[in-house]
Protein backbone atom coordinates (compact mmCIF):
# COMPACT_ATOMS: atom_id res chain seq x y z
CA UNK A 1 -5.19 -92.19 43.25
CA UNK A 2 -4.94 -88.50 42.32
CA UNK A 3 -3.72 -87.63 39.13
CA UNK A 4 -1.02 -85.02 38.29
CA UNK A 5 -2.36 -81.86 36.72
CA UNK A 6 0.24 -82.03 34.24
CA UNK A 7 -0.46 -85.89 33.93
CA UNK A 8 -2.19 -85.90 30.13
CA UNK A 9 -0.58 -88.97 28.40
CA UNK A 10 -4.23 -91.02 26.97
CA UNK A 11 -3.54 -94.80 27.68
CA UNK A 12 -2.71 -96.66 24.64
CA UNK A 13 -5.56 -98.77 25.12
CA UNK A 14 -7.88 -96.49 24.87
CA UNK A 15 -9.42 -95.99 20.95
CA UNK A 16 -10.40 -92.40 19.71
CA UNK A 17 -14.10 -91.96 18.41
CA UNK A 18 -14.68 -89.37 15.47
CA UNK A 19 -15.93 -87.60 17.58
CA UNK A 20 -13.40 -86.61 20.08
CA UNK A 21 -10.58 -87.06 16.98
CA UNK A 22 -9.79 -83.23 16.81
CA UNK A 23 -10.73 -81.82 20.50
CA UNK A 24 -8.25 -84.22 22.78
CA UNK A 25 -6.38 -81.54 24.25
CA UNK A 26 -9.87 -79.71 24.72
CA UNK A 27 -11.13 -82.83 26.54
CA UNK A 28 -8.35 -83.06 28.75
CA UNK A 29 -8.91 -79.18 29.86
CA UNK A 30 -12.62 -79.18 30.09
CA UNK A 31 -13.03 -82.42 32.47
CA UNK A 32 -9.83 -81.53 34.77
CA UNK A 33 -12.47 -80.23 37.07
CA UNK A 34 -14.59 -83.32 37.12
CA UNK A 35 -11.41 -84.94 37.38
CA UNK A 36 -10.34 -83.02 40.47
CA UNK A 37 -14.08 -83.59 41.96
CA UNK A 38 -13.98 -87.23 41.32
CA UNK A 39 -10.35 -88.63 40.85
CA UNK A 40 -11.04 -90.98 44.44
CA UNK A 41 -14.57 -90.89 44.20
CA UNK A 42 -15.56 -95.22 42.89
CA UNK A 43 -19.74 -94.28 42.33
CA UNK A 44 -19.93 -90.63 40.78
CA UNK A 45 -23.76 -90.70 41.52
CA UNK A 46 -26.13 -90.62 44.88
CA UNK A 47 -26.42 -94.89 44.53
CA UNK A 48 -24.79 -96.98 47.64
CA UNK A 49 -22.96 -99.56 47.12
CA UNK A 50 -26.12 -101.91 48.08
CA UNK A 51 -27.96 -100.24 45.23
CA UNK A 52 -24.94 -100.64 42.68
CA UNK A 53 -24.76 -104.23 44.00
CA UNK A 54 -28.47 -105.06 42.76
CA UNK A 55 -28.63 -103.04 40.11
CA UNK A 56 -25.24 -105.50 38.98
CA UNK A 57 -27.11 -108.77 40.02
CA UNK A 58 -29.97 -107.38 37.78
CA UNK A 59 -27.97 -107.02 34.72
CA UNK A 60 -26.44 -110.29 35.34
CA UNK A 61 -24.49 -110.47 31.32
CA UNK A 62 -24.24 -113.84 30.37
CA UNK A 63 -21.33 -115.64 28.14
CA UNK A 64 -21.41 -114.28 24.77
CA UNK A 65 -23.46 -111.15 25.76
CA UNK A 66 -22.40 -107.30 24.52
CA UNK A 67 -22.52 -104.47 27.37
CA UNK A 68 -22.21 -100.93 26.78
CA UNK A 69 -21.76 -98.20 28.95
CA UNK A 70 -22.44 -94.64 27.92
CA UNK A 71 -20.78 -92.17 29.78
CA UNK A 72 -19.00 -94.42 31.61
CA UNK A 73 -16.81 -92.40 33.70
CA UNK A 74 -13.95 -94.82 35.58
CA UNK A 75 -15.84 -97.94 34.50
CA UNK A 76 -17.00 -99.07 37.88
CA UNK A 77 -19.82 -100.83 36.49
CA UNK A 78 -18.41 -102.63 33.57
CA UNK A 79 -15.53 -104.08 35.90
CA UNK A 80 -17.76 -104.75 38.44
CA UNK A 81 -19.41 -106.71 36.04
CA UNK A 82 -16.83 -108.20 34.62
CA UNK A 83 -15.61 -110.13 37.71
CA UNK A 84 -18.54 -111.68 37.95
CA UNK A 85 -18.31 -113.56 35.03
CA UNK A 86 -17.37 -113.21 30.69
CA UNK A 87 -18.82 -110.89 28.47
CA UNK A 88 -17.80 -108.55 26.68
CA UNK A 89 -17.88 -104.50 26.69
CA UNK A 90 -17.03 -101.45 26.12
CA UNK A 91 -17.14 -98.28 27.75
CA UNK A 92 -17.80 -94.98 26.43
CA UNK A 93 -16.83 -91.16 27.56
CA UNK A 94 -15.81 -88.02 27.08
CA UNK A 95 -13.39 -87.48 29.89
CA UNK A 96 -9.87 -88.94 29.20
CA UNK A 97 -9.01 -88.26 32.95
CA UNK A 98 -11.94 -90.87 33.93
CA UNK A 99 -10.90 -93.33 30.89
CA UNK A 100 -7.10 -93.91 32.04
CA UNK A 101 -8.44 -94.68 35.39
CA UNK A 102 -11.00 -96.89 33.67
CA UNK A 103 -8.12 -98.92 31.91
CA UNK A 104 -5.97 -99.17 35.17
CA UNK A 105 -9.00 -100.26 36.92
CA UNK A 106 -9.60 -102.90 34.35
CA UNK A 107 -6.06 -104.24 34.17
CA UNK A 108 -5.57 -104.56 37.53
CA UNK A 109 -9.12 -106.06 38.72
CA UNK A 110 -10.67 -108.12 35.38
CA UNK A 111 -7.72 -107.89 32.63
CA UNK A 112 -9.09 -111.50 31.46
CA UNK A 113 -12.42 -109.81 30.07
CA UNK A 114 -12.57 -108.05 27.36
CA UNK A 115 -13.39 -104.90 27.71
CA UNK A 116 -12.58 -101.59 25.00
CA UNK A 117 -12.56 -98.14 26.64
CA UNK A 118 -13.69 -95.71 23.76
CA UNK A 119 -13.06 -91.45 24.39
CA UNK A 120 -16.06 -89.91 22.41
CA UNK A 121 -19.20 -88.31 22.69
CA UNK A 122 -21.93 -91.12 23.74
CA UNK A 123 -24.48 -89.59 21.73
CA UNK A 124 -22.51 -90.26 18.15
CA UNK A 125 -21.27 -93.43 19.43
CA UNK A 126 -23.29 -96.59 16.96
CA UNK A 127 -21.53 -100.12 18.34
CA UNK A 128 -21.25 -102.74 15.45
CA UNK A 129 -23.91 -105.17 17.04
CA UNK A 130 -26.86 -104.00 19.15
CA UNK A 131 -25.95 -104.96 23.00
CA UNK A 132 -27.49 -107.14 25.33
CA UNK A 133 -27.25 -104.61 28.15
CA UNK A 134 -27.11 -100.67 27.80
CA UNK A 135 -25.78 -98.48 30.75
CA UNK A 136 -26.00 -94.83 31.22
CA UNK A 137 -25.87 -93.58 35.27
CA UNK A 138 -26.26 -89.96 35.63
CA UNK A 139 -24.93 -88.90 32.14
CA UNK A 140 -28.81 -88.18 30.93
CA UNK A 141 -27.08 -84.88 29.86
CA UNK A 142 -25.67 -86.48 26.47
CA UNK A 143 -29.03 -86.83 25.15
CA UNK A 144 -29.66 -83.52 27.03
CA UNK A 145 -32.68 -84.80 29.28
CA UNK A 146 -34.38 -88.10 30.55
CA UNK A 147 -36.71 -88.82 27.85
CA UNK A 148 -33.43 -88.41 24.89
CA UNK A 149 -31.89 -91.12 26.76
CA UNK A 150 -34.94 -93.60 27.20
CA UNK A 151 -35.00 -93.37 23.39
CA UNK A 152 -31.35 -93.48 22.56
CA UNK A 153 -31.04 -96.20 24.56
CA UNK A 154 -34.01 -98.07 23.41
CA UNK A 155 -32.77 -98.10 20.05
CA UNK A 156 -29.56 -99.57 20.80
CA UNK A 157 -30.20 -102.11 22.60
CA UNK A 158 -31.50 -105.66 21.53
CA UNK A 159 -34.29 -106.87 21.02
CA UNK A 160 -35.34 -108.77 24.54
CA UNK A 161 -32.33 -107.03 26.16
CA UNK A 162 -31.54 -105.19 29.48
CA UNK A 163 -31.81 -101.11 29.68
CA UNK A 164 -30.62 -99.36 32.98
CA UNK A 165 -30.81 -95.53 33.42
CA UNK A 166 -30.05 -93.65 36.21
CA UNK A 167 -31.29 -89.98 36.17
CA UNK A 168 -31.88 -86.98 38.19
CA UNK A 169 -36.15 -86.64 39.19
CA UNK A 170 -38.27 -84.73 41.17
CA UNK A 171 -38.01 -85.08 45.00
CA UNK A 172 -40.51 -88.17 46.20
CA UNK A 173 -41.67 -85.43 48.69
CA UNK A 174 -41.75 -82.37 46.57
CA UNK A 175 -45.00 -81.11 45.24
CA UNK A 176 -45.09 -80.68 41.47
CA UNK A 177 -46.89 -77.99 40.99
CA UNK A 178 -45.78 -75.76 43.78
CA UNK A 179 -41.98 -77.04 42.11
CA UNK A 180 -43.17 -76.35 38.48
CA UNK A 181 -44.28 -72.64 39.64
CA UNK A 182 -40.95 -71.45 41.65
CA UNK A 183 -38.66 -73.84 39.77
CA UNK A 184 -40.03 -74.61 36.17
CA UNK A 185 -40.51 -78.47 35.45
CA UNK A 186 -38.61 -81.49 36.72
CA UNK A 187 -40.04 -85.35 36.10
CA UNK A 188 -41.33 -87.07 38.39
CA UNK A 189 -41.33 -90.98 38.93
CA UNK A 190 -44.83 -91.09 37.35
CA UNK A 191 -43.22 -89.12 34.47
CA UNK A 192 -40.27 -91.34 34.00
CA UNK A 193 -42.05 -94.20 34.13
CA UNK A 194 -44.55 -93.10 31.50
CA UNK A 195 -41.91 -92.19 29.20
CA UNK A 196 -40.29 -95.50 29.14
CA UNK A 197 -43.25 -97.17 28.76
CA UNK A 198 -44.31 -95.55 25.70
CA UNK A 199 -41.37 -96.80 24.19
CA UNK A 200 -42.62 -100.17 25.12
CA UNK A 201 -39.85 -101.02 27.73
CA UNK A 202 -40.92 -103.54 30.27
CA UNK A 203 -39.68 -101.76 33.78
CA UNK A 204 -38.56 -104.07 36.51
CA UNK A 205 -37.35 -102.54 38.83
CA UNK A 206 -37.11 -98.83 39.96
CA UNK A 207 -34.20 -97.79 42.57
CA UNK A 208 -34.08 -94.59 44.05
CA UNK A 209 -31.50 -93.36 46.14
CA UNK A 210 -31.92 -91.24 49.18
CA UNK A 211 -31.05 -88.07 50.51
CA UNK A 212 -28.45 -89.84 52.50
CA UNK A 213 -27.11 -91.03 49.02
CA UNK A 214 -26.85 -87.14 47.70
CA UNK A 215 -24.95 -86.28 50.98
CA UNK A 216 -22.31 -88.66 50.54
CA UNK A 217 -21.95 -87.84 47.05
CA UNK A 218 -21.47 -84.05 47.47
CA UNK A 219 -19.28 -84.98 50.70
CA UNK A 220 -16.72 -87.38 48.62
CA UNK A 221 -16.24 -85.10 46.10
CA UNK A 222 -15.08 -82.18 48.78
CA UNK A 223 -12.41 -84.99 50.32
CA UNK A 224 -11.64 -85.73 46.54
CA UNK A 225 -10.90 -81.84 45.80
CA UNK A 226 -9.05 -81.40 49.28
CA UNK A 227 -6.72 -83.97 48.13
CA UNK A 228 -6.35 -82.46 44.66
CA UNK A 229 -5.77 -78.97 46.10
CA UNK A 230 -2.81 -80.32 47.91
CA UNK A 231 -1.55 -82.53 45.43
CA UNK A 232 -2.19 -79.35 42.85
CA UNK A 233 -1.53 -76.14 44.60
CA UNK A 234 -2.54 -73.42 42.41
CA UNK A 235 -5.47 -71.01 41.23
CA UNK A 236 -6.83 -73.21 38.67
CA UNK A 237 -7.16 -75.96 41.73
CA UNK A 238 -8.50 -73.52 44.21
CA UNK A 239 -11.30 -72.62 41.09
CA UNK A 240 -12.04 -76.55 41.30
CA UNK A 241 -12.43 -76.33 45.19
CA UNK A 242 -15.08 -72.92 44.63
CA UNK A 243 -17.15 -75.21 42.41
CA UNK A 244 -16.97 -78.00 44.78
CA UNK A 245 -18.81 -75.86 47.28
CA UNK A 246 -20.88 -74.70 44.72
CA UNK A 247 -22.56 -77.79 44.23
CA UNK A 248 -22.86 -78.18 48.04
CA UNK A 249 -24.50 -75.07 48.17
CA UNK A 250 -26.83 -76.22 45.51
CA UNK A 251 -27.16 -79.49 46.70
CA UNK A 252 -28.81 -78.38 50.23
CA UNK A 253 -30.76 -75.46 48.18
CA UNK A 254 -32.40 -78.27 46.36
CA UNK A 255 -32.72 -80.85 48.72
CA UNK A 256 -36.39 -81.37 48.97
CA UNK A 257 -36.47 -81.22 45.10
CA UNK A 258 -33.94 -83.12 43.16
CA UNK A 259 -33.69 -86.70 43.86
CA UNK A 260 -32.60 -89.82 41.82
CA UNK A 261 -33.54 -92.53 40.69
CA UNK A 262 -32.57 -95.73 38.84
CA UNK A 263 -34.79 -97.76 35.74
CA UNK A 264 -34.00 -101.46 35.61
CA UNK A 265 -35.81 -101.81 32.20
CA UNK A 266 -36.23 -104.66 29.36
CA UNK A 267 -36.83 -103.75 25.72
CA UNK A 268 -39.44 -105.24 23.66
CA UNK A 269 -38.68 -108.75 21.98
């Protein structure tokens, strides 16, 4: 459904961390363009819906169990997960845009689970009780890098409970150090691995997505912005479209070095 520009109403049901207390009307102006990118777009990362589907039978939350999602963008995952079966959860981002769609999404698909939708910054965010299962696809940035969110989430989590990260890596078919010379230094699988290891996670499973997965990524956010455009004639829409194909350009510039994986992970206990 695409969302009126002038649309800016927060659901009611969605709480207000400290940390987004005094910047709302910020919020609401600096993700409009993710909004525009990704207002029709269900997985805002380069997974299938195959790879979302096992990662979900992986995580598998039980009765009683606590599941957060850090930047959790429309909550996809968390009601994906909840019709499967109870828990409960709560979802946590920055966007407002992506957290109203999150709460229509949730009332109209699992309003029997419960489920809080929280605007703040993921980083500041403590829950009262350590979850079972801690989320965070492709927001590695609110830690600022891979290895930030390995730990953050680490230490959140429970003890004998279920990490899964997705993040951006070096290309399985990229050379490192030909990369690291032209490019500077991106992780590789090896890398990744290593790091969460060293915290003394237990990894699983490791998922990564192809380059078909980046493709239709980059291609459903240009239909997403199309839509937006016409919906929301204007300059400020026709900026969104420019950035669209900005990250298409980028996307086949880096092709054969970016790719993406995701860490199915347990911690320790």
């Amino acid at each position: 459904m695409v969302t009126s520009a002038g649309s800016r109403n927060l659901d009611t049901e969605i709480a207000i961390h400290e940390s987004a207390a005094r910047q709302v009307d910020e919020l609401w102006d600096r993700f409009e363009v993710f909004e525009a990118l990704h207002h029709d777009v269900s997985i805002c990362n380069p997974m299938s819906s195959s790879e979302v589907d096992e990662m979900l039978d992986w995580v598998d939350p039980q009765s009683g169990d606590r599941v957060l999602d850090l930047g959790c963008g429309n909550g996809t995952s968390l009601v994906e997960l909840a019709q499967r079966g109870g828990f409960s959860g709560t979802g946590v981002d920055l966007s407002p845009w992506m957290l109203n769609a999150a709460t229509r999404s949730h009332r109209a698909r699992a309003a029997t689970v419960d489920i809080s939708w929280v605007l703040g910054d993921g980083a500041r965010y403590t829950p009262r009780q350590p979850p079972e299962v801690a989320l965070c696809l492709g927001a590695e940035w609110i830690w600022h890098d891979f290895n930030g969110t390995a730990r953050a989430l680490t230490e959140l989590a429970a003890p004998g409970g279920k990490i899964a990260i997705g993040a951006m890596r070096l290309h399985l078919e990229a050379d490192q150090s030909s990369v690291l010379a032209n490019h500077g230094a991106i992780p590789a699988v090896a890398d990744q691995r290593s790091r969460l290891e060293s915290l003394g996670l237990q990894v699983d499973r490791v998922v990564h997505a192809n380059d078909a997965g980046w493709d239709r990524y980059i291609a459903n956010t240009g239909a997403a912005v199309a839509v937006w455009l016409t919906a929301n004639p204007g300059l400020r829409s026709e900026d969104y479209a420019n950035t669209q194909r900005e990250w298409a350009e980028l996307r086949e510039r880096d092709r054969g070095i970016i790719g993406w994986s995701l860490w199915l992970c347990r911690t320790p206990g």
